[in-house]
N, C-alpha and C. Protein backbone atom coordinates (compact mmCIF):
# COMPACT_ATOMS: atom_id res chain seq x y z
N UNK A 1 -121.14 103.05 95.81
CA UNK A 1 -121.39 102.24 94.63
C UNK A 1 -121.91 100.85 95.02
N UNK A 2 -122.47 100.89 96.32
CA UNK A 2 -122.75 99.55 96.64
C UNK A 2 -124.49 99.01 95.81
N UNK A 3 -124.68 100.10 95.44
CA UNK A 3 -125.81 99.96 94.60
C UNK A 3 -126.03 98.86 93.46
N UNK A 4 -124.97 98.78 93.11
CA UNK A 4 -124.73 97.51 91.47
C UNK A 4 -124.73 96.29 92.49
N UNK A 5 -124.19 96.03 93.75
CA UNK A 5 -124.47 94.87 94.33
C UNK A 5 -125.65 94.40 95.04
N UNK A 6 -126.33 95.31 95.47
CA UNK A 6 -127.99 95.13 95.34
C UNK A 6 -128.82 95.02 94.32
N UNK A 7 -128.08 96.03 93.29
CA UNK A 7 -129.11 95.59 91.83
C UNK A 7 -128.78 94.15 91.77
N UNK A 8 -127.46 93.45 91.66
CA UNK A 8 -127.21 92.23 91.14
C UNK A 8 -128.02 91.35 92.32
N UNK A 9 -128.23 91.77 93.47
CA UNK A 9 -128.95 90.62 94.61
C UNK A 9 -130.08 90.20 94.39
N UNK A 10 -130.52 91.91 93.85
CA UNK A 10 -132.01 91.62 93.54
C UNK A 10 -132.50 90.98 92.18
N UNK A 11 -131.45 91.14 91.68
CA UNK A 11 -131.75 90.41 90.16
C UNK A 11 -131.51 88.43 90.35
N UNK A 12 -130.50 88.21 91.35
CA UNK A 12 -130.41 87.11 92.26
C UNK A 12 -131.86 86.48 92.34
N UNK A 13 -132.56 87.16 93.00
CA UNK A 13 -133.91 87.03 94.06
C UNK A 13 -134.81 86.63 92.97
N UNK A 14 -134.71 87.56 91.89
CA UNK A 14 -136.23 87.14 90.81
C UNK A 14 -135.75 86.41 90.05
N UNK A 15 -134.34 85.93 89.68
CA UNK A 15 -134.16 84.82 89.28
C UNK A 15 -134.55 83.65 89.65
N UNK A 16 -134.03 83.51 90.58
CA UNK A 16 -134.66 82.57 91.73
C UNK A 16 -136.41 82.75 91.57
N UNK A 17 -136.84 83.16 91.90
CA UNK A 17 -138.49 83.09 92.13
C UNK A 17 -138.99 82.55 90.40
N UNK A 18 -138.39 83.14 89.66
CA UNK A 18 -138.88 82.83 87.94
C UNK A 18 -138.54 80.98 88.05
N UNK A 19 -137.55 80.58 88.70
CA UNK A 19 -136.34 79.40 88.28
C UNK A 19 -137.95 78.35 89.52
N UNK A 20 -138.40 79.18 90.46
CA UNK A 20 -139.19 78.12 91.46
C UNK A 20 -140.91 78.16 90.83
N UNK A 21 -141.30 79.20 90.15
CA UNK A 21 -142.63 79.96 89.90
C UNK A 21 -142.63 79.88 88.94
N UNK A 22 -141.58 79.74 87.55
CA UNK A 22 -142.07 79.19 86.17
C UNK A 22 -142.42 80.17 84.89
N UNK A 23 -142.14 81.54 85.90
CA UNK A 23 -142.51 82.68 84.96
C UNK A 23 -141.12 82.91 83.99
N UNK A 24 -141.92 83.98 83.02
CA UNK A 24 -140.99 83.69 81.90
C UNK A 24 -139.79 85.04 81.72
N UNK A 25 -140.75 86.24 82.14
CA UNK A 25 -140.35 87.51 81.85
C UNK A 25 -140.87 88.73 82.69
N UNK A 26 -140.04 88.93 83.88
CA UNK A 26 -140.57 90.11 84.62
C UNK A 26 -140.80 91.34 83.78
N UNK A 27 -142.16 92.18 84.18
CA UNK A 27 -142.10 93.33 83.58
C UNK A 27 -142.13 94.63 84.51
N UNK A 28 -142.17 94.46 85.73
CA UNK A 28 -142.01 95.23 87.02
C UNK A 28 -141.46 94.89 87.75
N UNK A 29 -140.81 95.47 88.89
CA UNK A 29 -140.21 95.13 90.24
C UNK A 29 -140.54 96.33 91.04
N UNK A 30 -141.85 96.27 92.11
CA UNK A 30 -141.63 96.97 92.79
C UNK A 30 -141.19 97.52 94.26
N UNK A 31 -140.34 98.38 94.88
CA UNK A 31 -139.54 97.94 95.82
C UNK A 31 -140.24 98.94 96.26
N UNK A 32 -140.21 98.75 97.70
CA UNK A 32 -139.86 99.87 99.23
C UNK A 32 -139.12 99.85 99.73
N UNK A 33 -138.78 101.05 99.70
CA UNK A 33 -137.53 101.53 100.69
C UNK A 33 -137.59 102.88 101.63
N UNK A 34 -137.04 102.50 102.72
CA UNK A 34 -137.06 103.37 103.81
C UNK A 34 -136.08 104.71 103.07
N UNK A 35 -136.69 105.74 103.66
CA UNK A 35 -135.44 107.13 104.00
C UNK A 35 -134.09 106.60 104.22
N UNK A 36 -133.93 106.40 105.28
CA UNK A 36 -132.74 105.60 105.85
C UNK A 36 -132.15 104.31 105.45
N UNK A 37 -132.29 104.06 104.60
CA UNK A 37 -132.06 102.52 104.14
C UNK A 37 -130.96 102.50 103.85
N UNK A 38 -130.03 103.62 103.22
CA UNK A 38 -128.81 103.83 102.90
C UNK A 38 -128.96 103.75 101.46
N UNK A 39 -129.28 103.61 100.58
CA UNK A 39 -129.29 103.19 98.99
C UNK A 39 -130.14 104.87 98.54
N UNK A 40 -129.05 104.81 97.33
CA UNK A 40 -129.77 105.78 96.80
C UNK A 40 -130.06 105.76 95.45
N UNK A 41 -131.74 106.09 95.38
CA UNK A 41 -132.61 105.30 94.32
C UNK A 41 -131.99 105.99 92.73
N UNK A 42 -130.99 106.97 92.73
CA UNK A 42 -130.70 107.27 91.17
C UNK A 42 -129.64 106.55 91.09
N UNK A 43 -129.10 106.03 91.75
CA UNK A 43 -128.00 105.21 91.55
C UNK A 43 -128.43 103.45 91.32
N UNK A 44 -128.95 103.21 91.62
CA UNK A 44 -130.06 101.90 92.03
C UNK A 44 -130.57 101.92 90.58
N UNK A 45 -131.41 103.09 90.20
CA UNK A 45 -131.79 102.95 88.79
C UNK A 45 -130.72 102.83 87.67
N UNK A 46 -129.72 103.17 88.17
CA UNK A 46 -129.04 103.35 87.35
C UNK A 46 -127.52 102.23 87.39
N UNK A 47 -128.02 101.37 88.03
CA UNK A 47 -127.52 100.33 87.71
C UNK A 47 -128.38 99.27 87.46
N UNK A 48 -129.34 98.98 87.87
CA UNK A 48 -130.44 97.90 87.29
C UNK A 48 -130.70 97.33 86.03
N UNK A 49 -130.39 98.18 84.40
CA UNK A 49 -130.10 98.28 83.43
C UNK A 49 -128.82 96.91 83.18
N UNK A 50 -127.67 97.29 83.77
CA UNK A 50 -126.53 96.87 83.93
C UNK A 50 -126.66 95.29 84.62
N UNK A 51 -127.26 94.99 85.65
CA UNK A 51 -127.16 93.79 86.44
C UNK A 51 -128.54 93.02 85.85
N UNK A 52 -129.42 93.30 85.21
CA UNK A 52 -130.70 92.78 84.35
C UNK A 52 -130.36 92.25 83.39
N UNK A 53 -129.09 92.54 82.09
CA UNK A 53 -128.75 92.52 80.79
C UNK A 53 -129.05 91.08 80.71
N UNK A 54 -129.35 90.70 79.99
CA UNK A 54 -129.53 89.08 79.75
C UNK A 54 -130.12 87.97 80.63
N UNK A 55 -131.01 88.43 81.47
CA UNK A 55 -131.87 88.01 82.48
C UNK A 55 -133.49 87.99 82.39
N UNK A 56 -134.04 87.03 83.52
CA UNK A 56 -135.89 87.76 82.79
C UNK A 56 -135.96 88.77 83.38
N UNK A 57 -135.45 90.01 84.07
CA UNK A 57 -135.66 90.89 84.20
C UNK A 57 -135.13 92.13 83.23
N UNK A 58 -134.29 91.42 82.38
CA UNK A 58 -134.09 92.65 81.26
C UNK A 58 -135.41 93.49 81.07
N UNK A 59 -135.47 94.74 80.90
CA UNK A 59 -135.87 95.57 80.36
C UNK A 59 -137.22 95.96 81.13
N UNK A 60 -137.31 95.23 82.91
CA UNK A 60 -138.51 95.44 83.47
C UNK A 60 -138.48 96.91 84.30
N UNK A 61 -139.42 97.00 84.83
CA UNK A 61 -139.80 98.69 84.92
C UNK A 61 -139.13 98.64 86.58
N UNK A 62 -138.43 99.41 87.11
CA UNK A 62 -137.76 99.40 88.24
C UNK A 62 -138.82 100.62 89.15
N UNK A 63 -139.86 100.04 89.98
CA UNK A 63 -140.50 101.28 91.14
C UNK A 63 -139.91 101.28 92.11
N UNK A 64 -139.59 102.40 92.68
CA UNK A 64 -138.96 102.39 93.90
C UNK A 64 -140.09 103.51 94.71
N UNK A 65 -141.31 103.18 95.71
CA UNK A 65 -141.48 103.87 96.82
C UNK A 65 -140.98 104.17 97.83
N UNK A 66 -140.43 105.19 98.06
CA UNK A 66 -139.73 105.28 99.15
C UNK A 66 -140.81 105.30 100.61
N UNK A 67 -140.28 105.13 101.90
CA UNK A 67 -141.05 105.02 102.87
C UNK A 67 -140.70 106.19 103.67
N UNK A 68 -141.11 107.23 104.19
CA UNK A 68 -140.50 108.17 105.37
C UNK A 68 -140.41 107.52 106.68
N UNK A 69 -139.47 107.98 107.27
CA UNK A 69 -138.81 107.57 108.55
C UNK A 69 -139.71 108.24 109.32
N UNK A 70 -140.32 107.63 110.52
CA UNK A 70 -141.50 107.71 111.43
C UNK A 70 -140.27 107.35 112.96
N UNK A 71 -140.92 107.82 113.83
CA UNK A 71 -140.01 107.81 115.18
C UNK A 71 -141.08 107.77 116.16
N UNK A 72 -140.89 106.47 117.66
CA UNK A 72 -141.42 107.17 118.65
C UNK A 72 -140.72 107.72 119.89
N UNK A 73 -141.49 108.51 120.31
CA UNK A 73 -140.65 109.12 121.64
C UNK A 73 -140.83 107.85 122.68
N UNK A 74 -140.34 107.25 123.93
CA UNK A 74 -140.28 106.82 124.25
C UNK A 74 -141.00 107.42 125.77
N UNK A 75 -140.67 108.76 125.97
CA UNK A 75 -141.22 109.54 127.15
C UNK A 75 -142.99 109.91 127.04
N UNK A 76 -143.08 109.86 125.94
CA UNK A 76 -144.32 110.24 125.90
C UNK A 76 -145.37 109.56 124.55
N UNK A 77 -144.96 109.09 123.58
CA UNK A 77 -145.32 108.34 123.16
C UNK A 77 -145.84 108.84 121.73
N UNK A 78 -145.49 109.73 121.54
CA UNK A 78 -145.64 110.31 120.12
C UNK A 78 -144.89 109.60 119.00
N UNK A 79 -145.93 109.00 117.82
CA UNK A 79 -145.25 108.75 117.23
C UNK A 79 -145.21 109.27 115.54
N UNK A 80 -144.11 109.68 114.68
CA UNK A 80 -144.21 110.38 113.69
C UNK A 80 -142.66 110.79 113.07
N UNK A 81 -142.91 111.78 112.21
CA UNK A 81 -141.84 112.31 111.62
C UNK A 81 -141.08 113.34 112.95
N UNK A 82 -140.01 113.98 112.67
CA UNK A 82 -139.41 113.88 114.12
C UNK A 82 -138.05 115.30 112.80
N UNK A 83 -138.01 116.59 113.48
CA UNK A 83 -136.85 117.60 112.79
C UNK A 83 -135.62 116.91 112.60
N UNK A 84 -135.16 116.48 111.69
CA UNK A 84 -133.67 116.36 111.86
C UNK A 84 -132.60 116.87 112.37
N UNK A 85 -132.64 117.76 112.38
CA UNK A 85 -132.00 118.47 112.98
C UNK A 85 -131.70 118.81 114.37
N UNK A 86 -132.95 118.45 114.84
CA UNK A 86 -133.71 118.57 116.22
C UNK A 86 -132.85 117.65 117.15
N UNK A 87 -133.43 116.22 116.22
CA UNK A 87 -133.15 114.86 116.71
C UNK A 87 -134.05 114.77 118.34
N UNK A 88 -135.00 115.26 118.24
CA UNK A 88 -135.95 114.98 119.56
C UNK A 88 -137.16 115.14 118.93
N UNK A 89 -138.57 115.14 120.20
CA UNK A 89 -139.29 114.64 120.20
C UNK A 89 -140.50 116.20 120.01
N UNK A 90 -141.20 116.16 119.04
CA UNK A 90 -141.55 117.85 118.45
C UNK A 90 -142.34 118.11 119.54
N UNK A 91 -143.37 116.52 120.34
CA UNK A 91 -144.66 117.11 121.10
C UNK A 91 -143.94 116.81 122.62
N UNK A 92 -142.74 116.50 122.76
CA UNK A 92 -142.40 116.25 124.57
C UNK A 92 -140.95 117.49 124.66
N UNK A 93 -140.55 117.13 123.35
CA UNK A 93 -138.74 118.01 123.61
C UNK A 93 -137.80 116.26 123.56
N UNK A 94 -138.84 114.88 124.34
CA UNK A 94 -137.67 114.24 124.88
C UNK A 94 -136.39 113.84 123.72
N UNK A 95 -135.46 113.58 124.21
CA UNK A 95 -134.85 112.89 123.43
C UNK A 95 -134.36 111.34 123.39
N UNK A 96 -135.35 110.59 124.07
CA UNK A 96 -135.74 108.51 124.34
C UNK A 96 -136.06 108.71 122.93
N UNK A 97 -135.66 108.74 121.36
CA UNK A 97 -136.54 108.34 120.33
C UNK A 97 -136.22 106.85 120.22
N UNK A 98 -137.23 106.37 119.38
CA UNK A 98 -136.87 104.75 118.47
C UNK A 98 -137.61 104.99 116.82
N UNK A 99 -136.52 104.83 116.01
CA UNK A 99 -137.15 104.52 114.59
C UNK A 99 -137.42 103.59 114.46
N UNK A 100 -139.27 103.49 113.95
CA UNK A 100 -140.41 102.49 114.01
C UNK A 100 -140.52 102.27 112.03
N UNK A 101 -139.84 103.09 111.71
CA UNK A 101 -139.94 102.92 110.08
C UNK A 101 -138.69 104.16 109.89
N UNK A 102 -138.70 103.70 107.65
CA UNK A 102 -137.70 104.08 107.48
C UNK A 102 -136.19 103.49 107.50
N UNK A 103 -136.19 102.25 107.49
CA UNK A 103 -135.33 101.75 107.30
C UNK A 103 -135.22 100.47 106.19
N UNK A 104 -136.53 100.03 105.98
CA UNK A 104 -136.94 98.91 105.16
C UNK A 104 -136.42 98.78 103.85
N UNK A 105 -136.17 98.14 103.00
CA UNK A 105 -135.71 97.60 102.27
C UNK A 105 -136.22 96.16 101.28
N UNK A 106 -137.65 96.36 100.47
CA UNK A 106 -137.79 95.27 100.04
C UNK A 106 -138.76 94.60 98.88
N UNK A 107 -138.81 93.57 98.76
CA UNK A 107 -139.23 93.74 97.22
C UNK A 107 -140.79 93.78 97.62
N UNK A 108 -142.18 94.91 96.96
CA UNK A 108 -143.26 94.37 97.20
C UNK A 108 -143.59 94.06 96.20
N UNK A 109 -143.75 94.05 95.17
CA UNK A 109 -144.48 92.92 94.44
C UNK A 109 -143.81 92.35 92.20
N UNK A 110 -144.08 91.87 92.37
CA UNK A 110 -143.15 91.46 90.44
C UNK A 110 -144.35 91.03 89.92
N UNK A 111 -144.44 92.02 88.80
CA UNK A 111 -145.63 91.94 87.64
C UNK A 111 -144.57 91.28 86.70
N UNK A 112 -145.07 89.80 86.33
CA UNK A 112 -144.63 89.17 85.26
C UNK A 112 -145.73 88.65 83.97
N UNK A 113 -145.08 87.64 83.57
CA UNK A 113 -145.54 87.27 82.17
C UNK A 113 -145.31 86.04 82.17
């Protein structure tokens, strides 16, 4: 349920930007987020409603793109989506990975008014 405390952060954030930028009434927020980010976007939507109520973001349109988690091998240098299951490297076998994405978390852009 840590979701309502990110909705409320992020409702934090465009407060702030409306309170420095002068705008009156967000009508979008659109976010990226990694696979891995930990948040999960029906829950996220579904508190945003809730932490917006009486804000300039009441009633703005919540996008969430998610990003897929990309990996490189470290042995050989492939870099990409990677079996879960696997947890190695599809074109070496190795298992040196590093996640290069997929973890992100953030606001890209607020269509206001």
């Amino acid at each position: 349920m840590h979701e309502l405390s990110i909705a409320q952060s992020l409702i934090g954030l465009v407060e702030s930007e409306a309170e420095k930028e002068g705008f009156a009434r967000v009508l979008e927020i659109r976010l990226r987020m990694g696979e891995y980010a930990g948040i999960v976007p029906s829950c996220l939507r579904e508190f945003f409603p809730i932490a917006s109520a009486g804000t300039k973001a009441e009633g703005a349109e919540l996008v969430i793109e998610t990003v897929p988690a990309a990996f490189r091998c470290l042995a050989c240098g492939y870099e990409g989506a990677i079996e879960r299951r696997a947890a190695c490297c599809p074109a070496c076998g190795g298992t040196a990975i590093r996640m290069v994405s997929g973890r992100e978390f953030y606001v890209e852009n607020l269509k206001v008014e």
